[in-house]
Protein backbone atom coordinates (compact mmCIF):
# COMPACT_ATOMS: atom_id res chain seq x y z
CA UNK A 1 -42.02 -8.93 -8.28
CA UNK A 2 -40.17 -8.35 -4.74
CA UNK A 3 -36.55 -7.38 -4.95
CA UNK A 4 -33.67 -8.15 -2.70
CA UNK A 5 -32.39 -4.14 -2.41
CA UNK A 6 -33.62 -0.55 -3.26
CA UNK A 7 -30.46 1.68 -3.63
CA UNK A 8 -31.59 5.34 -3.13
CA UNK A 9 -28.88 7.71 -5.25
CA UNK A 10 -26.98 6.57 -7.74
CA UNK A 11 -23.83 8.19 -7.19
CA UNK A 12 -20.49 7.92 -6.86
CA UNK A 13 -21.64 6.03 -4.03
CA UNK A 14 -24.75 4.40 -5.02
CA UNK A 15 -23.73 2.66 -8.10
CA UNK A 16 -20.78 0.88 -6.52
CA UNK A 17 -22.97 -0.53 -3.78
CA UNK A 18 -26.06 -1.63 -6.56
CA UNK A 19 -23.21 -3.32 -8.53
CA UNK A 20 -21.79 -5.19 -5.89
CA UNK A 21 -25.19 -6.28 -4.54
CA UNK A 22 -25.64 -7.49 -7.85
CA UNK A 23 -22.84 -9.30 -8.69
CA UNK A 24 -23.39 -11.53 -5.69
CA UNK A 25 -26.99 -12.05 -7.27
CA UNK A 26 -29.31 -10.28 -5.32
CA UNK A 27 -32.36 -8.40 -7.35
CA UNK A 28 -31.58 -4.82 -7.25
CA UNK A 29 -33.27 -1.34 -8.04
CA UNK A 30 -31.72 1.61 -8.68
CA UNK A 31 -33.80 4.83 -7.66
CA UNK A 32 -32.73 8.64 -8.41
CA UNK A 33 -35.09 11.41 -8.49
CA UNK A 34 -33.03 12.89 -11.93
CA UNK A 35 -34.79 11.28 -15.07
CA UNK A 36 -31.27 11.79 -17.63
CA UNK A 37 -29.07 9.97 -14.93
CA UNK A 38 -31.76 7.16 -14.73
CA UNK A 39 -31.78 7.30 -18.92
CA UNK A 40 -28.06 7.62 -18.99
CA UNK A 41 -27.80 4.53 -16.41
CA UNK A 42 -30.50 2.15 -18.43
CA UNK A 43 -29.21 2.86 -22.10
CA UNK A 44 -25.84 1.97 -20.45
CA UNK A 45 -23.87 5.20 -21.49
CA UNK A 46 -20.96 6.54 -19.41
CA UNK A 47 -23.01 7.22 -16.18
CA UNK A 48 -22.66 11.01 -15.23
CA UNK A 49 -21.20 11.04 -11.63
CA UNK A 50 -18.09 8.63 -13.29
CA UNK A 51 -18.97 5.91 -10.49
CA UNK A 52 -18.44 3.38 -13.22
CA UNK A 53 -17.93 2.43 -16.27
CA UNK A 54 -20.02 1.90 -19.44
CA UNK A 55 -19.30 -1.69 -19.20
CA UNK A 56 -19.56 -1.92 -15.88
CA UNK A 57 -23.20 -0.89 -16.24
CA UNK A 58 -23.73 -2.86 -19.17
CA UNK A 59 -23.16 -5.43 -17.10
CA UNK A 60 -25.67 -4.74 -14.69
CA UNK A 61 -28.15 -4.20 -17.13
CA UNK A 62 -27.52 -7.88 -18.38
CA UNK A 63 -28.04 -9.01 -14.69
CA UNK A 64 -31.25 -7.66 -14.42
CA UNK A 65 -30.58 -3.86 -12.81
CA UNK A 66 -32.63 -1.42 -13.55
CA UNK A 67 -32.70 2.01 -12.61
CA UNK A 68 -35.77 4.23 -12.05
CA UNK A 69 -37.65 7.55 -10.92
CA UNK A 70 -40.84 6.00 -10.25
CA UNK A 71 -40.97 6.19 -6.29
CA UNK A 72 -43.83 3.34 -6.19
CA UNK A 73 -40.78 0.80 -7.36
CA UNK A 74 -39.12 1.37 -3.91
CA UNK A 75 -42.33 -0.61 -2.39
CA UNK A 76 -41.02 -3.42 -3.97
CA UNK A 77 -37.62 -3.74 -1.71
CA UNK A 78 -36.98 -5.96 1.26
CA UNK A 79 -33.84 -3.19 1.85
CA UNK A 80 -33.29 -0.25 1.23
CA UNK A 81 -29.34 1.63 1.41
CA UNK A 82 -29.91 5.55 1.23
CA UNK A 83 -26.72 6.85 -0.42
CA UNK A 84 -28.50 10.31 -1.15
CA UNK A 85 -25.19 13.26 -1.99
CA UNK A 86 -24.55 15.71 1.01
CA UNK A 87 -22.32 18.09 0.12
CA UNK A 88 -20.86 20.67 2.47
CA UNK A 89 -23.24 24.22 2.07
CA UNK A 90 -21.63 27.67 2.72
CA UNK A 91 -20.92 27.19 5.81
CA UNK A 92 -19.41 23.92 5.60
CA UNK A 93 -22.00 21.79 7.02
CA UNK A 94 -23.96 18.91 5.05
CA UNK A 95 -27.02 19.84 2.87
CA UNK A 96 -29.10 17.33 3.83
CA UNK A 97 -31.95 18.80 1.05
CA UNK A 98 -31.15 15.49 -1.22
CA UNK A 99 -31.53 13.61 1.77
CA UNK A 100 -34.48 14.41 2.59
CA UNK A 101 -36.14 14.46 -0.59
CA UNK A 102 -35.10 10.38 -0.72
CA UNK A 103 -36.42 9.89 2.78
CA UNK A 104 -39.70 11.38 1.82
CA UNK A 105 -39.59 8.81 -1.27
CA UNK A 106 -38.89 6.27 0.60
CA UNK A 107 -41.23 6.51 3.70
CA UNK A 108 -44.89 6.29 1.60
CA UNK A 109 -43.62 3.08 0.13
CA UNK A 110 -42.12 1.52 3.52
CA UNK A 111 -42.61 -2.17 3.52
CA UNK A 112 -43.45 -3.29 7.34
CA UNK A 113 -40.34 -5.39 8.89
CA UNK A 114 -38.07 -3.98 6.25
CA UNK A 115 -34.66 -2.91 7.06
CA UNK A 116 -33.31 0.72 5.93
CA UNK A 117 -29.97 1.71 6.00
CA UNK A 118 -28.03 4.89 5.61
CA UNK A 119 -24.83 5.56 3.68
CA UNK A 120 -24.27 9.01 3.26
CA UNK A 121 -21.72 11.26 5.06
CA UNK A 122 -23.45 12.86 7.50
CA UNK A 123 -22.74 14.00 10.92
CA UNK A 124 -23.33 12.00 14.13
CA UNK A 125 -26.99 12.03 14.95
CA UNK A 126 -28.37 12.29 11.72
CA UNK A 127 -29.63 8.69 11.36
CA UNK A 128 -31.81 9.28 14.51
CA UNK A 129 -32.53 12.70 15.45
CA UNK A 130 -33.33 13.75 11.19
CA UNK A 131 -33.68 10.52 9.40
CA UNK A 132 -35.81 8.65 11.23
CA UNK A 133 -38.67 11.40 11.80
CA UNK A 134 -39.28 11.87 8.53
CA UNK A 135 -39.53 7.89 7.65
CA UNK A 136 -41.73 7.11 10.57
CA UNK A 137 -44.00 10.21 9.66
CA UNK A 138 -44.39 9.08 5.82
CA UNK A 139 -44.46 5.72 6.26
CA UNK A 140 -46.51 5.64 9.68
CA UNK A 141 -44.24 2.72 10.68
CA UNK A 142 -41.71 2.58 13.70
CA UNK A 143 -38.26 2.40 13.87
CA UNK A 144 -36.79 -0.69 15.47
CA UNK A 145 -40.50 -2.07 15.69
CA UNK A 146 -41.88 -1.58 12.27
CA UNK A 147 -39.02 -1.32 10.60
CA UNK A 148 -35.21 -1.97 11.02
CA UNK A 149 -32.84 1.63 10.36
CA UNK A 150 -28.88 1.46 10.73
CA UNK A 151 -25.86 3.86 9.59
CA UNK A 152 -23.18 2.02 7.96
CA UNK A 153 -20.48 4.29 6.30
CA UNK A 154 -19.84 4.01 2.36
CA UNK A 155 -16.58 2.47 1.50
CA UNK A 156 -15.70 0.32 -1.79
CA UNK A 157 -17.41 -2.77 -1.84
CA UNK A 158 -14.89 -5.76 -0.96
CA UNK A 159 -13.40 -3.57 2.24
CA UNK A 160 -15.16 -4.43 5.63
CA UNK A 161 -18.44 -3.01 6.28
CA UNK A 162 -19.10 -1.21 9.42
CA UNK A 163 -22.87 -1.19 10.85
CA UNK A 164 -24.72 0.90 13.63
CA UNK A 165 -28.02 0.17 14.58
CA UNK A 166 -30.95 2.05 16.36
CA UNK A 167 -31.41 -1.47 18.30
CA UNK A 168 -29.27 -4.53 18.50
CA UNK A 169 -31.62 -5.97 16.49
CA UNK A 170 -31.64 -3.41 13.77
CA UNK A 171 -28.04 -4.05 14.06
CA UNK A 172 -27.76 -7.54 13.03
CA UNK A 173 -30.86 -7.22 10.47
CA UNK A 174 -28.35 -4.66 8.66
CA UNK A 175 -25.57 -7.14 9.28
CA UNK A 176 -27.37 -10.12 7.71
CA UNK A 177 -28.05 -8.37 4.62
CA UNK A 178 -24.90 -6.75 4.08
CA UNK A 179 -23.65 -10.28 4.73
CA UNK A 180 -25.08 -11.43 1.44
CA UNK A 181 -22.44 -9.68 -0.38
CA UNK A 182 -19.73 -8.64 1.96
CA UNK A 183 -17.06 -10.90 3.38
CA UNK A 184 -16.94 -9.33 7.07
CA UNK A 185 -19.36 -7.54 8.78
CA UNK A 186 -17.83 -4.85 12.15
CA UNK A 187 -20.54 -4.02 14.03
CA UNK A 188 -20.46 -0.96 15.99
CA UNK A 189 -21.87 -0.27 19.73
CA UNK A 190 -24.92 1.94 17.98
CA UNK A 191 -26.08 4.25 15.29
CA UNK A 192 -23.86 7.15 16.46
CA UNK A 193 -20.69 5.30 16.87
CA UNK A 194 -21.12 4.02 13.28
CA UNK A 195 -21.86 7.96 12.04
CA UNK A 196 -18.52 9.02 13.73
CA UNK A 197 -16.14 6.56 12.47
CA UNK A 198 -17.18 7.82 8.68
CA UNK A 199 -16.19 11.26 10.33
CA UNK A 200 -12.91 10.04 11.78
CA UNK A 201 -12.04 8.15 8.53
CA UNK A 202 -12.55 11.38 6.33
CA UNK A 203 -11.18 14.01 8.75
CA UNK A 204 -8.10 11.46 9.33
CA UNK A 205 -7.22 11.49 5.79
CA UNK A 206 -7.71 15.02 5.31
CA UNK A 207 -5.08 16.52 8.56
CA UNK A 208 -2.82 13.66 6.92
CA UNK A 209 -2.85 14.77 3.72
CA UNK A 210 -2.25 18.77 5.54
CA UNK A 211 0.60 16.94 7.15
CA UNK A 212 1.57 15.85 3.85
CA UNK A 213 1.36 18.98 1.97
CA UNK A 214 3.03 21.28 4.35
CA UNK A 215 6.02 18.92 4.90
CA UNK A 216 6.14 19.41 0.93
CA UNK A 217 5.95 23.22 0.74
CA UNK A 218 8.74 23.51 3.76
CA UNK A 219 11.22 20.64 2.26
CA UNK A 220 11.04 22.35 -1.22
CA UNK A 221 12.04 25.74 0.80
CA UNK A 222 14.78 24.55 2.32
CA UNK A 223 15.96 22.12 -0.77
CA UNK A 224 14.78 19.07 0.22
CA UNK A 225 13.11 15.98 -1.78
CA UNK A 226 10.27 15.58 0.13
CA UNK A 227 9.14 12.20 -1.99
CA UNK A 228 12.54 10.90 -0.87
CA UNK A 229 11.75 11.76 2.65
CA UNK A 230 8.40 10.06 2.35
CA UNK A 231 9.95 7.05 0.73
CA UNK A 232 12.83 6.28 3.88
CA UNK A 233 9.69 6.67 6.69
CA UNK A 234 7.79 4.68 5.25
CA UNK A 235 10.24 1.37 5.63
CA UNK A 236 9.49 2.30 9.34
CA UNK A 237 7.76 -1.09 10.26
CA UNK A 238 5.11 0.83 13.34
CA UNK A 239 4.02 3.84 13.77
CA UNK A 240 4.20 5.64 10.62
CA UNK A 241 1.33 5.14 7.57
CA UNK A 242 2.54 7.34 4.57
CA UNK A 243 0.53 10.16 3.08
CA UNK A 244 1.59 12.26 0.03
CA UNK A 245 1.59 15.67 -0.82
CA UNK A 246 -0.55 16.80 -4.26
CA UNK A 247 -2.63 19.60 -5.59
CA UNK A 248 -4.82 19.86 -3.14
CA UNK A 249 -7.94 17.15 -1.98
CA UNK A 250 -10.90 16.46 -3.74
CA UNK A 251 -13.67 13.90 -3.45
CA UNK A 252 -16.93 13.80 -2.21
CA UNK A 253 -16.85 12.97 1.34
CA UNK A 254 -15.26 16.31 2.92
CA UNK A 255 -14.31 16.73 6.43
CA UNK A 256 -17.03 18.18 9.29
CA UNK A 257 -16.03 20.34 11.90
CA UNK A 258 -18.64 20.03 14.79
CA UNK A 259 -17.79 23.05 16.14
CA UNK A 260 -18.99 24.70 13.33
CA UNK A 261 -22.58 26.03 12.69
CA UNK A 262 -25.32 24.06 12.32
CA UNK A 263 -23.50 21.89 15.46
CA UNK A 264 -22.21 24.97 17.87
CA UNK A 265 -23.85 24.06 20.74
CA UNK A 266 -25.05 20.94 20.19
CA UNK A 267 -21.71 19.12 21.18
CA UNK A 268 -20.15 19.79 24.26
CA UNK A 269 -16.15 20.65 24.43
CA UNK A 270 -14.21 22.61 21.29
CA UNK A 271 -14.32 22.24 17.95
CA UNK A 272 -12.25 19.80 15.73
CA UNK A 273 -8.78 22.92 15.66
CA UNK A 274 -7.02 20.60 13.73
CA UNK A 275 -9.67 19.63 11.25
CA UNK A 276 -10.07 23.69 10.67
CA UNK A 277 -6.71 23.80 10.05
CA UNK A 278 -6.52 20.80 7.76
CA UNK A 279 -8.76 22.82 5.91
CA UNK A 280 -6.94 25.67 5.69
CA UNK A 281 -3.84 23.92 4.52
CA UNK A 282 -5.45 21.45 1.53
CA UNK A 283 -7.03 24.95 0.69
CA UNK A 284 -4.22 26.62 -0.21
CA UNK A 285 -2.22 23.83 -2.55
CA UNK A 286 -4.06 24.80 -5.65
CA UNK A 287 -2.70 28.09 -5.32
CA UNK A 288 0.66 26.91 -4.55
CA UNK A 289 0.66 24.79 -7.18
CA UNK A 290 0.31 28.07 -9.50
CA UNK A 291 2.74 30.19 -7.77
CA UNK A 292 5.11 26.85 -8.49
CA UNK A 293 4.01 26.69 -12.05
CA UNK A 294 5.06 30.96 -12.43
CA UNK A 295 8.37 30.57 -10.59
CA UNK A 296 9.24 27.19 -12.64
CA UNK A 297 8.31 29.47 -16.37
CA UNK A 298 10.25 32.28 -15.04
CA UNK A 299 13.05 30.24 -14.15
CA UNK A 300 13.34 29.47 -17.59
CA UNK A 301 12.54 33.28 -19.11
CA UNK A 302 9.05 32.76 -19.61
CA UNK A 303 6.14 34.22 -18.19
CA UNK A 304 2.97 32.93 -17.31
CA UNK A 305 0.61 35.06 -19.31
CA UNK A 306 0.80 33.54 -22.31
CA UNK A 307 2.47 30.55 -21.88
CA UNK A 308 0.89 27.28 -23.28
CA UNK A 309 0.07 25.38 -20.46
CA UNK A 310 -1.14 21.48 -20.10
CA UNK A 311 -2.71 19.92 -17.62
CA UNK A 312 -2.37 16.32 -17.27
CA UNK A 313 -5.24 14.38 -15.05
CA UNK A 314 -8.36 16.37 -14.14
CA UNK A 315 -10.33 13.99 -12.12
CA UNK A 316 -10.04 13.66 -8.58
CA UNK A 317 -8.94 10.14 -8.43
CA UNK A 318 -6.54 8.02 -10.37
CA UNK A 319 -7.92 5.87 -13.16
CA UNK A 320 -11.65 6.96 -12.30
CA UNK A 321 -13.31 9.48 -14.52
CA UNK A 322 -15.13 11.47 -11.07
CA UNK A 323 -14.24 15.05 -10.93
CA UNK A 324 -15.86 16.22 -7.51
CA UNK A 325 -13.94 18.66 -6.13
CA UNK A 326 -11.03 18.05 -8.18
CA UNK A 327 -8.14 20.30 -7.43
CA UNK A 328 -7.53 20.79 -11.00
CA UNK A 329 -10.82 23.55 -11.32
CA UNK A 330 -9.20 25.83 -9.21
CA UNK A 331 -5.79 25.19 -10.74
CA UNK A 332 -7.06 25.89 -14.04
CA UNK A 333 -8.87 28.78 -13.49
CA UNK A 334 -6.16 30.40 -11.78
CA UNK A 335 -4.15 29.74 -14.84
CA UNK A 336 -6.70 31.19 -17.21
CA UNK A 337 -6.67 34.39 -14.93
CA UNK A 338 -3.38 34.77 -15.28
CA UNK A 339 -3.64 35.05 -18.99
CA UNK A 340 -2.23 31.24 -19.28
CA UNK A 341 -3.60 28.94 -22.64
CA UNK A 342 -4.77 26.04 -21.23
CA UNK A 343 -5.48 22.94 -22.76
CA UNK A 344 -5.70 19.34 -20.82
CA UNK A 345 -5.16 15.51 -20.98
CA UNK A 346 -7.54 12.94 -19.36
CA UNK A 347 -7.76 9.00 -20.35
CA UNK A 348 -11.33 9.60 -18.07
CA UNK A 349 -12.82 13.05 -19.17
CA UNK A 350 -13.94 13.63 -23.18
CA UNK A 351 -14.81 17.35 -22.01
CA UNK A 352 -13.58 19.53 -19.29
CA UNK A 353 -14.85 23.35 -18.61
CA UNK A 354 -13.44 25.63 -16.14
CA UNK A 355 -14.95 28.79 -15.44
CA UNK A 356 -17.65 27.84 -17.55
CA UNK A 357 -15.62 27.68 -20.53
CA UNK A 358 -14.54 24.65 -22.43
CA UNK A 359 -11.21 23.84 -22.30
CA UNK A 360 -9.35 22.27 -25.49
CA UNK A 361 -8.25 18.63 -24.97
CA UNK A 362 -5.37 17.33 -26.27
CA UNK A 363 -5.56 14.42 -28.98
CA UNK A 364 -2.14 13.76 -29.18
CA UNK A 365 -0.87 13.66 -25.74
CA UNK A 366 3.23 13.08 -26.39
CA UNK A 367 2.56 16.11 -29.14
CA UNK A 368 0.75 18.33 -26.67
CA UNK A 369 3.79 18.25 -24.25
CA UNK A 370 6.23 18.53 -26.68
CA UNK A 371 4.75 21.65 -27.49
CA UNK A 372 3.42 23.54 -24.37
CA UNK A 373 5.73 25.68 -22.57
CA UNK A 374 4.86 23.85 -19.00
CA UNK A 375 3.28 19.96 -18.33
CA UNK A 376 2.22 20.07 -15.16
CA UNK A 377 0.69 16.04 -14.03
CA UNK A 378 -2.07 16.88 -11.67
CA UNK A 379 -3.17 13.16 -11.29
CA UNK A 380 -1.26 10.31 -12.37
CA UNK A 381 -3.62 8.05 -14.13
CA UNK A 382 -1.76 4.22 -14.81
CA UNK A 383 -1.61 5.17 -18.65
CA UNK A 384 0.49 7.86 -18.47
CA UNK A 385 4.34 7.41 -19.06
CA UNK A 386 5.57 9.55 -16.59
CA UNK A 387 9.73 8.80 -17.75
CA UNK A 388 8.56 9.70 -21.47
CA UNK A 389 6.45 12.20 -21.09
CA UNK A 390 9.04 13.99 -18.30
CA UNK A 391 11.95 13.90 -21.72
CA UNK A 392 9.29 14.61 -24.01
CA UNK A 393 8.10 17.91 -22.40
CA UNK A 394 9.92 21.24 -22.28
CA UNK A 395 9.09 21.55 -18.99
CA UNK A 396 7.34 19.44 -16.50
CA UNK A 397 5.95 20.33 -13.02
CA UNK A 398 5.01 17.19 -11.12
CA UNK A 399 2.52 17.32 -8.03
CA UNK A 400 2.42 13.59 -7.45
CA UNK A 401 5.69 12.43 -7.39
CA UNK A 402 5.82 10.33 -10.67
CA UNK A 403 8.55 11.27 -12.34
CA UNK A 404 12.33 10.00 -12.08
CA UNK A 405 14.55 12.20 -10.22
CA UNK A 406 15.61 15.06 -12.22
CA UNK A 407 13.42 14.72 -14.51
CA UNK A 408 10.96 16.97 -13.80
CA UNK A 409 10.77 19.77 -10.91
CA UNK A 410 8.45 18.14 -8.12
CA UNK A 411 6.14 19.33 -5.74
């Protein structure tokens, strides 16, 4: 039986986009290559990236979704949205490995006329000059004849999609199938221009959030409450779109530096400086966060080795249970180095290991901060009640700006 959509990964990026596709009705498969994310996904257990929730899949399931790792499914699909994971390698450029791997899947089961789209963060060019070889190769087909291919960057479903085709038309065949569950459609000039603005979006959020974090390191210097400072600019009415400070920046889109390998010499002018600096900065918070955490203990005659420590919110995003790149691994390795005992608190992880080692959770979280020497609230899930657990805890070190003033020493 034809389906509407094949969604390629189901990520943190993936399953949003399959769930919103279905919603609005259309008949959706789920493809990933791992066999226990596509069991985990069909028996409708917590799904492993933390994209959604066990009822949210559940859900899905009732609709009709179903996931799968049998490539011959994807010749089913009238569409097909790549949202394949490409993380930054060692020398922070994307591994496309993942991506290619789905390409390959997709391309022998290439219907003729379909339309292809990619999602992933990737840098501009990739849709053209690494995607599309490998699908008109495998599938025999070409693009913007024998098939429509377009870039459109992932954001949550309900927010404005942006499309790039190879053609006009594969621009508007992209446009009139995101149509069927998207409320407005921005198309951009081509395929590259709709690569760069998911690199402008990312690496705007990430020298913000620098911004952010130094202004909070140099007002706590100099005495200054740098979440009241935040909270007067912000009532400017142009100009000004407030960032805060935390523990450092996680997620899974990271920012790309084309002056970096594999791009040095493949873009003309300098590198992104202030993207490499962004960098830098974010880089450094989880270890200021420690150094904050030792200064606040030995302001109060204890020491860090030894001291019971809690860590409240683990994931990278509030009220979400996805942990890429959360600052809160570094954090709590540090601690452990230090000769800390660590335990944590997270509505949105059962289990948490850092440095391969399992860290206790806390079932009672109002007893847990009673009794550690040091609370510090890495992410500030809705749940928590920042004004009692702030008088409940000996001592609280907020990175997030949650508390009351005075009630807990702030980033």
């Amino acid at each position: 039986m034809p389906a509407d959509l094949a969604v390629i990964g189901l990520g943190h990026a993936g399953l949003p986009l399959a769930q919103a596709a279905s919603a609005a009705g259309l008949g959706v498969i789920g493809y990933d290559p791992d066999e226990h994310v596509v069991e985990a996904i069909n028996a409708g257990s917590r799904v492993p990236c933390g994209a959604l929730a066990a009822a949210d899949v559940r859900r899905m399931l009732a609709g009709g979704f179903r996931a799968t790792a049998d490539t011959a499914a994807l010749g089913r699909a009238r569409a097909a949205v790549l949202c394949a994971p490409t993380p930054l390698g060692e020398r922070g450029e994307p591994d496309l490995t993942a991506l290619a791997e789905a390409a390959r899947a997709l391309a022998g089961q290439l219907r003729p006329h379909s339309t292809v789209v990619l999602e992933s963060p990737v840098y501009p060019g990739t849709t053209e000059d690494f995607l599309r070889p490998l699908l008109e190769a495998g599938s025999g087909l070409r693009a913007g004849h024998g098939f429509h291919l377009a870039y459109a960057p992932a954001r949550h479903p309900g927010t404005p999609k942006v499309i790039g085709g190879l053609t006009p038309a594969c621009t508007e065949a992209a446009a009139v199938f995101y149509s069927r569950f998207t409320e407005r459609i921005v198309r951009a000039r081509g395929v590259r221009e709709a690569e760069a603005v998911q690199l402008l979006e990312t690496n705007h959020r990430h020298v913000n959030i620098a911004l952010a974090n130094e202004m909070a390191v140099f007002c706590h210097d100099i005495g200054v409450d740098v979440w009241d400072v935040i909270r007067c600019a912000e009532t400017r009415p142009h100009g000004f779109q407030a960032f805060r400070p935390g523990p450092g920046v996680g997620g899974h889109t990271m920012p790309l530096d084309p002056g970096h390998p594999p791009y040095q010499g493949r873009v003309p002018g300098h590198p992104l400086r202030l993207v490499e600096y962004a960098q830098e900065v974010n880089a450094r918070m989880p270890r200021y966060v420690v150094q904050r955490a030792a200064a606040l203990l030995n302001e109060h005659g204890k020491s860090l080795r030894g001291a019971r420590v809690l860590l409240l919110g683990v994931t990278y995003k509030p009220d979400l249970p996805d942990q890429e790149r959360s600052p809160a691994g570094e954090i709590g390795g540090r601690l452990l180095e230090l000769g800390a005992q660590l335990s944590y608190h997270d509505p949105y992880a059962p289990e948490w290991r850092v440095l391969d080692r399992p860290v206790p959770r806390a079932d009672s979280l109002w007893e847990a901060a009673a009794h550690a020497d040091l609370t510090v609230l890495l992410q500030h899930h809705r749940t928590y009640d920042m004004q009692g657990l702030s008088a409940k805890a000996q001592l609280m070190l907020d990175t997030r700006g949650a508390t009351p003033v005075g009630a807990a020493a702030r980033l």
